[in-house]
PDB file of N, CA and C in Angstrom:
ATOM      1  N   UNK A   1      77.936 114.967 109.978  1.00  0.00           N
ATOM      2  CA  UNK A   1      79.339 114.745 110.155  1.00  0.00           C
ATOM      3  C   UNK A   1      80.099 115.975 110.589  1.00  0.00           C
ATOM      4  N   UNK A   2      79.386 116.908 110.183  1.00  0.00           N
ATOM      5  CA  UNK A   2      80.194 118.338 110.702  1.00  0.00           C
ATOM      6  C   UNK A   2      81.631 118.884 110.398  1.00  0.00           C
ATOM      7  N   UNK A   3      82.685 119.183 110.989  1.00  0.00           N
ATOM      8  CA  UNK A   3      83.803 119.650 110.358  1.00  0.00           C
ATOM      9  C   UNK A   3      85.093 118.575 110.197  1.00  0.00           C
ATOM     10  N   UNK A   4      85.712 118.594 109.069  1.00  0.00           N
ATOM     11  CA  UNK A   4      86.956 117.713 109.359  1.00  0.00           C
ATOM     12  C   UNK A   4      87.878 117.339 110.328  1.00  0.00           C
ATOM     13  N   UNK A   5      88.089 116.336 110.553  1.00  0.00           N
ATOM     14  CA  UNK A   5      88.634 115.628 112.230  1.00  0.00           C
ATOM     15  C   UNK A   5      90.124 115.920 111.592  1.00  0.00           C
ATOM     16  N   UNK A   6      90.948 116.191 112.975  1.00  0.00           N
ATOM     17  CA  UNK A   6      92.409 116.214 112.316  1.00  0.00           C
ATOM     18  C   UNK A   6      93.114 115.203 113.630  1.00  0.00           C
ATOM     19  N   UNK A   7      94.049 114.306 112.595  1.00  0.00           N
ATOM     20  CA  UNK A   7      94.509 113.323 113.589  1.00  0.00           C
ATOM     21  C   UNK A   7      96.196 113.406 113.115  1.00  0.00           C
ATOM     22  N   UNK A   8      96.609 113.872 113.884  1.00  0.00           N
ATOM     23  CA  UNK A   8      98.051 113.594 114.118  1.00  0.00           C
ATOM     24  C   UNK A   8      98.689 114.731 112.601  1.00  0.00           C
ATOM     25  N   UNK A   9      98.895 113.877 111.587  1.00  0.00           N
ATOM     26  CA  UNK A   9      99.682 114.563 110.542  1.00  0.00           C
ATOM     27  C   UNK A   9      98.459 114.791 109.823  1.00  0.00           C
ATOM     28  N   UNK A  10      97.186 114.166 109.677  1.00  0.00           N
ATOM     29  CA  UNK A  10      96.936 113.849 108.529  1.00  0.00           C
ATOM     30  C   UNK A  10      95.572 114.585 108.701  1.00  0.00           C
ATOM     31  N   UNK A  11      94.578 114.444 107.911  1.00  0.00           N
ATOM     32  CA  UNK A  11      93.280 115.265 107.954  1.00  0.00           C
ATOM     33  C   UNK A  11      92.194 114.198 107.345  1.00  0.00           C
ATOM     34  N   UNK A  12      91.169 114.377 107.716  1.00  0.00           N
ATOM     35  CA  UNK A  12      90.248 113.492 106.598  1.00  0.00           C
ATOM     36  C   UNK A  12      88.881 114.535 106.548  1.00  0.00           C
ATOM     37  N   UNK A  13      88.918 114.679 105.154  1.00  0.00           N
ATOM     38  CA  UNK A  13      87.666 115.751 104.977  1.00  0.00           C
ATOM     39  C   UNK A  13      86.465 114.807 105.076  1.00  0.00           C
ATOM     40  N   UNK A  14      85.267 115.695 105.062  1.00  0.00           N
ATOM     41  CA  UNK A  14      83.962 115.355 105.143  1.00  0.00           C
ATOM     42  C   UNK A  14      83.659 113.953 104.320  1.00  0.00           C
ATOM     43  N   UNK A  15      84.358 113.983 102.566  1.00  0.00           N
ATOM     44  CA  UNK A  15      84.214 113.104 101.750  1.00  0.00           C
ATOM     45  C   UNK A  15      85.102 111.513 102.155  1.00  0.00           C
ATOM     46  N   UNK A  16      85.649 111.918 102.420  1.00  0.00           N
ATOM     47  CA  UNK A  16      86.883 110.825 103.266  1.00  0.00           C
ATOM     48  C   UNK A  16      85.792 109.975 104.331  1.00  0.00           C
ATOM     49  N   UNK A  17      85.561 110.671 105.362  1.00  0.00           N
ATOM     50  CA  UNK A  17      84.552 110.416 106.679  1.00  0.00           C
ATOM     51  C   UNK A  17      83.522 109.654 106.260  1.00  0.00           C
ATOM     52  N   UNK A  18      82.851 110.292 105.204  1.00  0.00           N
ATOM     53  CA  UNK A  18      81.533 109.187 104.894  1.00  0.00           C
ATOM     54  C   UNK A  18      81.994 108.209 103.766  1.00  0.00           C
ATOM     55  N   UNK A  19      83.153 108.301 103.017  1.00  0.00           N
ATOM     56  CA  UNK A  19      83.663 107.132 101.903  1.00  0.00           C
ATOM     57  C   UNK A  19      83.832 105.792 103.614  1.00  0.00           C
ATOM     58  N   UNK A  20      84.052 106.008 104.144  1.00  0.00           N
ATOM     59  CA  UNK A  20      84.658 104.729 105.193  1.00  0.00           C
ATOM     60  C   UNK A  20      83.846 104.738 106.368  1.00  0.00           C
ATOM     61  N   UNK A  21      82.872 104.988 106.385  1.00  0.00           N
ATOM     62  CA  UNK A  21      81.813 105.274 108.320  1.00  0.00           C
ATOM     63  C   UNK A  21      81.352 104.033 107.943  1.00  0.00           C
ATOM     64  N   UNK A  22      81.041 103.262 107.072  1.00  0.00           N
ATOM     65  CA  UNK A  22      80.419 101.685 106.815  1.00  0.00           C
ATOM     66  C   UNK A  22      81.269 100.858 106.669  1.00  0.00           C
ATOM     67  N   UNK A  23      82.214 101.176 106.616  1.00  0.00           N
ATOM     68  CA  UNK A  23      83.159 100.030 106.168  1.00  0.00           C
ATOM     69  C   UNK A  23      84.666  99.672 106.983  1.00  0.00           C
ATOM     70  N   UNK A  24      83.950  99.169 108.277  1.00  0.00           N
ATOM     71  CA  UNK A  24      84.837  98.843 109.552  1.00  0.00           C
ATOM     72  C   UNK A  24      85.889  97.480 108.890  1.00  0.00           C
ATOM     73  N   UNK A  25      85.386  96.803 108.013  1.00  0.00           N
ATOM     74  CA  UNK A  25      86.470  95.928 107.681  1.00  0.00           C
ATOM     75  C   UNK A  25      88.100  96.440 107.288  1.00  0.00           C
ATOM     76  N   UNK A  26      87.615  97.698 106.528  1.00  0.00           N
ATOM     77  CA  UNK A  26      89.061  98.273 106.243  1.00  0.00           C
ATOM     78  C   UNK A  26      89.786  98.732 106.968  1.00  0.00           C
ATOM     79  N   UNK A  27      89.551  99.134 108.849  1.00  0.00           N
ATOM     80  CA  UNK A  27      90.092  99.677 109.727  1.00  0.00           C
ATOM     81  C   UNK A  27      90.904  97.955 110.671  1.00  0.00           C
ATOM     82  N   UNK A  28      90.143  97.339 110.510  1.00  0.00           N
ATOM     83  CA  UNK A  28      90.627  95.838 110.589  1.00  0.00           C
ATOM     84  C   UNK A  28      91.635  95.227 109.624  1.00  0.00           C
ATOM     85  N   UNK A  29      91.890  95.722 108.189  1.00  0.00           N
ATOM     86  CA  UNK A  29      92.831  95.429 107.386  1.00  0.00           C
ATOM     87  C   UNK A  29      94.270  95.656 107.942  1.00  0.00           C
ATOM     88  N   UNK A  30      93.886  97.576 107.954  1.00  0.00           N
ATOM     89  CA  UNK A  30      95.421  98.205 108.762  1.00  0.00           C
ATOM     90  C   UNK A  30      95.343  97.891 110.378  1.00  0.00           C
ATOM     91  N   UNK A  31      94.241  97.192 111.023  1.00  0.00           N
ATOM     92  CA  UNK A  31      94.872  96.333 112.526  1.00  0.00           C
ATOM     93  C   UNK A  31      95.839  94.893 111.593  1.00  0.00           C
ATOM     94  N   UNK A  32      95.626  94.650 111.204  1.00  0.00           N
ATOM     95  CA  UNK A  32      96.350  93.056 110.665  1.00  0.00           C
ATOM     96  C   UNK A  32      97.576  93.695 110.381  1.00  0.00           C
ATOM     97  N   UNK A  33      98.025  94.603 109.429  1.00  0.00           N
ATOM     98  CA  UNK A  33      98.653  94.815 109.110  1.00  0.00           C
ATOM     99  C   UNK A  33      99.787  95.859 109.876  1.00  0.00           C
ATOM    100  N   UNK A  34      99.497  96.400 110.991  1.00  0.00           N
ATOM    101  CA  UNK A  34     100.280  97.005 112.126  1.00  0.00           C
ATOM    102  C   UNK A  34     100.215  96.309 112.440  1.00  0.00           C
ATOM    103  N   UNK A  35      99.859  94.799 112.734  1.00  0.00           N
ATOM    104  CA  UNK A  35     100.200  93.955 113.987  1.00  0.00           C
ATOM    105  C   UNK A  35     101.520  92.965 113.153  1.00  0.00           C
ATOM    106  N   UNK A  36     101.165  92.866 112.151  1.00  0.00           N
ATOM    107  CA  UNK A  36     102.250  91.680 111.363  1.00  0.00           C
ATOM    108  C   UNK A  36     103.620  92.845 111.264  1.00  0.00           C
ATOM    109  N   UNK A  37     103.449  94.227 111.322  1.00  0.00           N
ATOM    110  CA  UNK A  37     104.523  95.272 111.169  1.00  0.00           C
ATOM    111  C   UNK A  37     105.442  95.315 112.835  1.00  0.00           C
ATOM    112  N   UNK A  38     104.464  95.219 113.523  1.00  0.00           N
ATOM    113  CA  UNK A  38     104.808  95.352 114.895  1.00  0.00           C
ATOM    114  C   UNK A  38     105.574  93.519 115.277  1.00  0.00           C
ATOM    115  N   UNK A  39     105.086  92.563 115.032  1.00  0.00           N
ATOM    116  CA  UNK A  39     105.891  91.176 115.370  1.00  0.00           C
ATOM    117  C   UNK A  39     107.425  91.558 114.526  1.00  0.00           C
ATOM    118  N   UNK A  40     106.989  92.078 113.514  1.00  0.00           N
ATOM    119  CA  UNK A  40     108.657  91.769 112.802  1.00  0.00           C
ATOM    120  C   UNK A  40     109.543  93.170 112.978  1.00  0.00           C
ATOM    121  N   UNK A  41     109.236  93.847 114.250  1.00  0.00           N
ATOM    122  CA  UNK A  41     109.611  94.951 114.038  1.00  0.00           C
ATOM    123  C   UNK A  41     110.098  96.409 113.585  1.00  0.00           C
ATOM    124  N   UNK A  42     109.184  96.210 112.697  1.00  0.00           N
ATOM    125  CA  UNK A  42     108.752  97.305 111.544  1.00  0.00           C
ATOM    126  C   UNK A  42     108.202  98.882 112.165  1.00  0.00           C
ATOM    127  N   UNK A  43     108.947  99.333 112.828  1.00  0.00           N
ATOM    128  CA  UNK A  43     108.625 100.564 113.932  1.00  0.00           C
ATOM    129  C   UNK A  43     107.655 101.295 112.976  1.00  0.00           C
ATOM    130  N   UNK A  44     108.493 101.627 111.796  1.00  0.00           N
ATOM    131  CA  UNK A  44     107.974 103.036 110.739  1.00  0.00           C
ATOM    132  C   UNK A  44     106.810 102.071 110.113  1.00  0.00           C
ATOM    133  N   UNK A  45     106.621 100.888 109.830  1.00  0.00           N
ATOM    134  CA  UNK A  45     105.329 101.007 108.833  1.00  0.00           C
ATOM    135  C   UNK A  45     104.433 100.457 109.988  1.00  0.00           C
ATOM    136  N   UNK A  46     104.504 100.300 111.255  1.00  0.00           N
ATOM    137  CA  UNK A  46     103.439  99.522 112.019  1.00  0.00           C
ATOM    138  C   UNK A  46     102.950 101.273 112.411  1.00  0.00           C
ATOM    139  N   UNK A  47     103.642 102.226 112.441  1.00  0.00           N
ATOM    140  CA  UNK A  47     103.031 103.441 112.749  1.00  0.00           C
ATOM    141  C   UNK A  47     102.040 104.109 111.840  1.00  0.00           C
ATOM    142  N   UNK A  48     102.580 104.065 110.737  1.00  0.00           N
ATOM    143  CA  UNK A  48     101.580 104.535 109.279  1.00  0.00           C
ATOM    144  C   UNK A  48     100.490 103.449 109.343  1.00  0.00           C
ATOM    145  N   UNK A  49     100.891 101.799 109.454  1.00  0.00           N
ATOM    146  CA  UNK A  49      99.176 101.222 109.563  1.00  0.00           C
ATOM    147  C   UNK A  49      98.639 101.766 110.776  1.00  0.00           C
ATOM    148  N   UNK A  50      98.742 101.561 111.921  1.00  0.00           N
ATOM    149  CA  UNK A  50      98.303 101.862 113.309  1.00  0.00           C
ATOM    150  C   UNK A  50      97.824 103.477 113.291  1.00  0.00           C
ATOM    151  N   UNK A  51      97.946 104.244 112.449  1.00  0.00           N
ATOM    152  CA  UNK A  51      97.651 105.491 112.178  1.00  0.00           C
ATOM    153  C   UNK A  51      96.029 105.444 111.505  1.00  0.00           C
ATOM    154  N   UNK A  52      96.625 104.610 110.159  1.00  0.00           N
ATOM    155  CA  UNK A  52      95.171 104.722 109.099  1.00  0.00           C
ATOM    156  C   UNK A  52      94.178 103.924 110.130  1.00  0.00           C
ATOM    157  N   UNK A  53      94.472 102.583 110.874  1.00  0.00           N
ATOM    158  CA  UNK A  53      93.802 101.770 111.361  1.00  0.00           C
ATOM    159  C   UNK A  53      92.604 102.595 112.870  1.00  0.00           C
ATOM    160  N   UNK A  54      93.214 103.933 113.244  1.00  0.00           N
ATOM    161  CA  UNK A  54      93.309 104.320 114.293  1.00  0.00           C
ATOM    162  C   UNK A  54      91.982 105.053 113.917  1.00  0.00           C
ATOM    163  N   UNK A  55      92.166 106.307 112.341  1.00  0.00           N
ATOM    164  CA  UNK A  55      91.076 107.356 111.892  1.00  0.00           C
ATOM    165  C   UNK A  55      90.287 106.440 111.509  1.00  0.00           C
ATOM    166  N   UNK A  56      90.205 105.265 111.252  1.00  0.00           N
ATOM    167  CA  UNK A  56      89.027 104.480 110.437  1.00  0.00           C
ATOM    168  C   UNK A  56      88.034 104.151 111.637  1.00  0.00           C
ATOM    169  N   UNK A  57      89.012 103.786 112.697  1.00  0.00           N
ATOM    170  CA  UNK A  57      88.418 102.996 113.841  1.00  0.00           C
ATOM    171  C   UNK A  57      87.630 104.365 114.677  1.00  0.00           C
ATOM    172  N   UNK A  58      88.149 104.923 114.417  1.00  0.00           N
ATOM    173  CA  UNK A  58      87.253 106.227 115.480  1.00  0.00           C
ATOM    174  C   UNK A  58      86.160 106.957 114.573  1.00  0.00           C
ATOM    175  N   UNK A  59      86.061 107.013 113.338  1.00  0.00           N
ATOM    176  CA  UNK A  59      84.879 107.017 112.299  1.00  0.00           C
ATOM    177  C   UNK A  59      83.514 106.180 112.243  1.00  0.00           C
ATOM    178  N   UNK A  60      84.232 104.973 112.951  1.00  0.00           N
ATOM    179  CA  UNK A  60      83.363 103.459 112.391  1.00  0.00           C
ATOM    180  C   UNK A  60      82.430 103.067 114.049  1.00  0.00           C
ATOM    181  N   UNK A  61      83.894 103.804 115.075  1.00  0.00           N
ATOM    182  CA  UNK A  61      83.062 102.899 116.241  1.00  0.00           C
ATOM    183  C   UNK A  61      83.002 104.757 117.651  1.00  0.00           C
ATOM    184  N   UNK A  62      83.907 105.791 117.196  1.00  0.00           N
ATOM    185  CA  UNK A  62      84.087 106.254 118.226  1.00  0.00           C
ATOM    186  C   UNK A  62      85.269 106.375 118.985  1.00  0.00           C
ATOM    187  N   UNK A  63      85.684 107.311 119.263  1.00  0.00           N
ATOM    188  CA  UNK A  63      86.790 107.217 119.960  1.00  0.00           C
ATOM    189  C   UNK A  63      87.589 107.003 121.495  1.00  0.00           C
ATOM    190  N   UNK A  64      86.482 106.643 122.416  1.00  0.00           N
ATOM    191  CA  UNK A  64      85.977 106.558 123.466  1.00  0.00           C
ATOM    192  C   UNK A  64      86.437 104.565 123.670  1.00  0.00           C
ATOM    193  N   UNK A  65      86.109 103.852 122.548  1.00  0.00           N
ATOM    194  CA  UNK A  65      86.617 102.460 123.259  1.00  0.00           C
ATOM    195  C   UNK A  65      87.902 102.027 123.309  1.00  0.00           C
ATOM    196  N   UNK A  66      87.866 101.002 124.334  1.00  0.00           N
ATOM    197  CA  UNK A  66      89.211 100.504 124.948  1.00  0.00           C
ATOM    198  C   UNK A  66      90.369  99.902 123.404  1.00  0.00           C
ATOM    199  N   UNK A  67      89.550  99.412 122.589  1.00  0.00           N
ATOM    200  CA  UNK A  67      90.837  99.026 121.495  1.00  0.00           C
ATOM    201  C   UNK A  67      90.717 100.073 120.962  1.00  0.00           C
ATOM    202  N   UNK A  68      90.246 100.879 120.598  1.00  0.00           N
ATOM    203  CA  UNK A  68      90.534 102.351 119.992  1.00  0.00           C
ATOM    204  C   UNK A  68      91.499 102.876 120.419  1.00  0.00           C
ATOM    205  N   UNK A  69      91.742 103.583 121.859  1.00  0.00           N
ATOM    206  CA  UNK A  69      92.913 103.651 122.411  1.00  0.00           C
ATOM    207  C   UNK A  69      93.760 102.739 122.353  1.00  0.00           C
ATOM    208  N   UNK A  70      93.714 101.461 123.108  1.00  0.00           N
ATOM    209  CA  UNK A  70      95.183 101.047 122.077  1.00  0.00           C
ATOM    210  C   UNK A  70      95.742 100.954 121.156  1.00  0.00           C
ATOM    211  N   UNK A  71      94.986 101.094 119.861  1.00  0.00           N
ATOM    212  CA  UNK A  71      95.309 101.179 118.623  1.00  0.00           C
ATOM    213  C   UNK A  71      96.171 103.011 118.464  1.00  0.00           C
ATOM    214  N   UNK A  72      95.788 103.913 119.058  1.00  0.00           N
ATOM    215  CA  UNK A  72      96.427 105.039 119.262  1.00  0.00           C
ATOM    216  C   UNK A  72      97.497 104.596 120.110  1.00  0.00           C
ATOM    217  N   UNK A  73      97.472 104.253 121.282  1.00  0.00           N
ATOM    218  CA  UNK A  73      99.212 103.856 121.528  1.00  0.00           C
ATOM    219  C   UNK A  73     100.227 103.337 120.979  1.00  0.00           C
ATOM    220  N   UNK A  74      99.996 102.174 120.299  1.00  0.00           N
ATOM    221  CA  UNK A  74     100.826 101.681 119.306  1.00  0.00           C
ATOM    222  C   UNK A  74     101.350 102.188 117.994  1.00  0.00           C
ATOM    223  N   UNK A  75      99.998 103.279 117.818  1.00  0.00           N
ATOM    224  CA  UNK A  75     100.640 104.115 116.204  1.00  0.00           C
ATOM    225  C   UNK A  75     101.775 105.072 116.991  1.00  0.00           C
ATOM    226  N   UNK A  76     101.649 105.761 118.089  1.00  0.00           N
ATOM    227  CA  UNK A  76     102.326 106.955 118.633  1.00  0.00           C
ATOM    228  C   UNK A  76     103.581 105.717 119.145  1.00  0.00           C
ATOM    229  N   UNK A  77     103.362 104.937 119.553  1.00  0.00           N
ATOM    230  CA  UNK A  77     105.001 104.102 119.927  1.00  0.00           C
ATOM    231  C   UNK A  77     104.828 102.477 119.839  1.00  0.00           C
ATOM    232  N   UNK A  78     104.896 102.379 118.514  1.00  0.00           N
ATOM    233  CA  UNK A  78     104.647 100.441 118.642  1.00  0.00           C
ATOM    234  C   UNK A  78     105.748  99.511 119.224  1.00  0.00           C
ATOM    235  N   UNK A  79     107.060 100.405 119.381  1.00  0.00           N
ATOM    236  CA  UNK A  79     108.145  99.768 120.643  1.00  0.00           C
ATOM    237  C   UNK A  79     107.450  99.239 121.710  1.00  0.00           C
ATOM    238  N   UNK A  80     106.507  99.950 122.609  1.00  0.00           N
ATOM    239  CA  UNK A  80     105.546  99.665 123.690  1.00  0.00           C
ATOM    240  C   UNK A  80     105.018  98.244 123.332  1.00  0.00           C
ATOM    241  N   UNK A  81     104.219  97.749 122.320  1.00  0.00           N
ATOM    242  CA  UNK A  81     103.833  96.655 122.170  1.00  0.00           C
ATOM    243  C   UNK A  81     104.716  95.225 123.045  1.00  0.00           C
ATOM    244  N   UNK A  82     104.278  94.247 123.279  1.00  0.00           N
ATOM    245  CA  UNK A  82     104.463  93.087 124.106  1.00  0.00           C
ATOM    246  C   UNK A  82     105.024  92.412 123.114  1.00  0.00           C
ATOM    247  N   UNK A  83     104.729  92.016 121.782  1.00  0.00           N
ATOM    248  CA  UNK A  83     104.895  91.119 120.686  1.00  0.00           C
ATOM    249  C   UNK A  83     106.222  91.935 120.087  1.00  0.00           C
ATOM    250  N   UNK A  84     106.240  93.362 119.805  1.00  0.00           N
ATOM    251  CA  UNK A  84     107.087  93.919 119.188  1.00  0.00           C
ATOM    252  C   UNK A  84     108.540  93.480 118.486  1.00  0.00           C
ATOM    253  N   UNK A  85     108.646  93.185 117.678  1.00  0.00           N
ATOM    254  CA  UNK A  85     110.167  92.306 117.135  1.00  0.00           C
ATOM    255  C   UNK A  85     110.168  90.981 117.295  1.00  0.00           C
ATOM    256  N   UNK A  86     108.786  90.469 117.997  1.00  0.00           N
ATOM    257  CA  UNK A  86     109.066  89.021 117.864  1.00  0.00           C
ATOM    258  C   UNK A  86     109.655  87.639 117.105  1.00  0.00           C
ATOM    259  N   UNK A  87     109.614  88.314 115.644  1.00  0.00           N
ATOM    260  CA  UNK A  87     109.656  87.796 114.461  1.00  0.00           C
ATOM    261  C   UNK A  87     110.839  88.143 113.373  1.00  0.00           C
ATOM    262  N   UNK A  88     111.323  89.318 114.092  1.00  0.00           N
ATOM    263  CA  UNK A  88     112.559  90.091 113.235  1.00  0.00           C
ATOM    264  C   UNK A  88     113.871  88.754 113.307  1.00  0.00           C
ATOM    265  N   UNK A  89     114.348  88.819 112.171  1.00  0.00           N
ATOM    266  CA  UNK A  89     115.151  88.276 111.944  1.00  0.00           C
ATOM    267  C   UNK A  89     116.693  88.789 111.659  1.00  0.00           C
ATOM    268  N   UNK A  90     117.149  89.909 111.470  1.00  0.00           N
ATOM    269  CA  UNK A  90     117.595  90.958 111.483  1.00  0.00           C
ATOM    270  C   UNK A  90     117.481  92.040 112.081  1.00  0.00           C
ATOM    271  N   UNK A  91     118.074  93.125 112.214  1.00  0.00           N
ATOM    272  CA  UNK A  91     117.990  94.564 112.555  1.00  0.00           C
ATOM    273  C   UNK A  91     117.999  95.696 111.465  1.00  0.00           C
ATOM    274  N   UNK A  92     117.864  95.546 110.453  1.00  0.00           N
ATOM    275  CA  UNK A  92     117.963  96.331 109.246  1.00  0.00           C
ATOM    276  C   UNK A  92     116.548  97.335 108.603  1.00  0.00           C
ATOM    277  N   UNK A  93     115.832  96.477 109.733  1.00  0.00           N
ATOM    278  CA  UNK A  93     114.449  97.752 109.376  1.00  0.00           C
ATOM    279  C   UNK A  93     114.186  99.109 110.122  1.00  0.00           C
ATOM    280  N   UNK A  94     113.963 100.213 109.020  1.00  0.00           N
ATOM    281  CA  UNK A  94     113.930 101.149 109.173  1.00  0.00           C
ATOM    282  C   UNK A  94     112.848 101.275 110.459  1.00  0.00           C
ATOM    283  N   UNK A  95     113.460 102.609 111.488  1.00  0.00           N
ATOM    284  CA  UNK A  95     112.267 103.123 112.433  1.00  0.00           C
ATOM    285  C   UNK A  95     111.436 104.263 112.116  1.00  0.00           C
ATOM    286  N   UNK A  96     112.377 104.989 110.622  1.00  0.00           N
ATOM    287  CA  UNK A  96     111.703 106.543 110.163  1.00  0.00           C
ATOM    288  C   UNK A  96     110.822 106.338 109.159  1.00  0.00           C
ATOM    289  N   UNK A  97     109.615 106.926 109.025  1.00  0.00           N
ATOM    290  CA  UNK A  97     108.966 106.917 107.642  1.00  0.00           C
ATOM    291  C   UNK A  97     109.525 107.351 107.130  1.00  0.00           C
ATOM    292  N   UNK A  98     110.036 107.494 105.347  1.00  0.00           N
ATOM    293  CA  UNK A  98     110.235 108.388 104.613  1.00  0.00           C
ATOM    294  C   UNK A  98     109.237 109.419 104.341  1.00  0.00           C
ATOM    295  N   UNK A  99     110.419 110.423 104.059  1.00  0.00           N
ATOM    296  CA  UNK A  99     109.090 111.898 103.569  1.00  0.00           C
ATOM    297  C   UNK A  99     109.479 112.167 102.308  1.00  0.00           C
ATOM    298  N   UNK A 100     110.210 111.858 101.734  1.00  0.00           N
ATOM    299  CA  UNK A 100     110.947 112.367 100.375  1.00  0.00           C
ATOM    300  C   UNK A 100     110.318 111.212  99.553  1.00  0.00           C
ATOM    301  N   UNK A 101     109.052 110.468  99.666  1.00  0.00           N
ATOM    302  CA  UNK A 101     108.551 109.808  98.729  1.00  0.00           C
ATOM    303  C   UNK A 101     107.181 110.555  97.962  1.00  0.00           C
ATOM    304  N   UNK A 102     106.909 110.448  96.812  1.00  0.00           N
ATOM    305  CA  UNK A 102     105.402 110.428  96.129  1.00  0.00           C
ATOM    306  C   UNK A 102     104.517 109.652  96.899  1.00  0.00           C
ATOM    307  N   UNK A 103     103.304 109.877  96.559  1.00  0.00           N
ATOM    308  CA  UNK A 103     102.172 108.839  97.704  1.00  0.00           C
ATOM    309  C   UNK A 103     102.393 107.483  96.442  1.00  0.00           C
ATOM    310  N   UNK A 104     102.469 107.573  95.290  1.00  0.00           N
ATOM    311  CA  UNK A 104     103.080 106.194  94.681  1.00  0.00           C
ATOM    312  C   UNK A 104     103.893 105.334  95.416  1.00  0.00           C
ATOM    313  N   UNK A 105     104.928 105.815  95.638  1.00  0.00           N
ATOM    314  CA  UNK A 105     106.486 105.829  95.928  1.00  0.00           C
ATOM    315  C   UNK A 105     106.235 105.086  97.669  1.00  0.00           C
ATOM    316  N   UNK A 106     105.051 106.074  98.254  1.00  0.00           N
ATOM    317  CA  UNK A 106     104.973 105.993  99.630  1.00  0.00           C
ATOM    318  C   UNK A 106     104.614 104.229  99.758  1.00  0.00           C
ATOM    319  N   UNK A 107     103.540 104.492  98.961  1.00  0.00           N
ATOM    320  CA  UNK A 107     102.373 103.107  98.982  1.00  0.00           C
ATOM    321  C   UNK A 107     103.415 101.810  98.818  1.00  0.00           C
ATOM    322  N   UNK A 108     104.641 101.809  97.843  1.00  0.00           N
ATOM    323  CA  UNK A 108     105.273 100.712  97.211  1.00  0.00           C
ATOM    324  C   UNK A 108     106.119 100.841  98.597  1.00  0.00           C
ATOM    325  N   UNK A 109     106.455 101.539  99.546  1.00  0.00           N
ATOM    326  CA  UNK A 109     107.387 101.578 100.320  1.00  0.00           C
ATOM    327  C   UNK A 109     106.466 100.565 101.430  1.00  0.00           C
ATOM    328  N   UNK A 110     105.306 100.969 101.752  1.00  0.00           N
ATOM    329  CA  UNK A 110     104.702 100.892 103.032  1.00  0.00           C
ATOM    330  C   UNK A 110     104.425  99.573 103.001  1.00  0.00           C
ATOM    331  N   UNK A 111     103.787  99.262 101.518  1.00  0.00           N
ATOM    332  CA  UNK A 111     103.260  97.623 101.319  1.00  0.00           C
ATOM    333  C   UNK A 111     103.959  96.468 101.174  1.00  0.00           C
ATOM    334  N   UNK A 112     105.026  96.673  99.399  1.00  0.00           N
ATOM    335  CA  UNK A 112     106.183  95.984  98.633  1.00  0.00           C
ATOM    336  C   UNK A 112     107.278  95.561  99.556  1.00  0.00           C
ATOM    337  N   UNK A 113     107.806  96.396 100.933  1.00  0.00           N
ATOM    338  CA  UNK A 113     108.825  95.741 101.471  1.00  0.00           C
ATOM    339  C   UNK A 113     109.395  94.700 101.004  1.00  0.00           C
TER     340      UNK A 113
END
């Protein structure tokens, strides 16, 4: 596995890399879940899934295939998406992640909506 990959904000050490190199279902969880973020126009949490969905997917398959890269376009701007807001019913959702949360705090933000 060699040295820790660094993607965007975040890092995933060696232990990280091999906890998830088998387990492509969970990089498919956060695709479901940036995509249901991205219909209802959820800018800030379709970016944080489309992020996790992005390091899992380039662990599991490589970073070289065609949905791999799109899954990196959409974390860097899920506005771009075709579906984007399809589903919003309002305008009241946030486009910023918060930073002033605990990763508790983060998790109840990202998921609980």
């Amino acid at each position: 596995m060699g040295k820790s990959k660094t993607f965007g904000n975040g890092q995933l050490t060696r232990a990280q890399e091999s906890e998830y190199a088998y387990k492509p279902q969970a990089s498919d969880a956060y695709c479901n879940a940036a995509r249901m973020a991205i219909l209802y126009g959820e800018k800030a949490r379709a970016s944080v899934f489309g992020r996790r969905a992005y390091i899992l997917k380039v662990i599991c398959m490589g970073e070289d295939r065609e949905d791999v890269q799109d899954i990196k376009g959409f974390m860097d701007n899920p506005t771009s998406h075709e579906e984007f807001g399809l589903l919003r019913e309002h305008n009241s959702f946030g486009d910023t992640v918060p930073k002033d949360l605990d990763k508790n705090d983060f998790e109840k933000w990202l998921w609980l909506r």
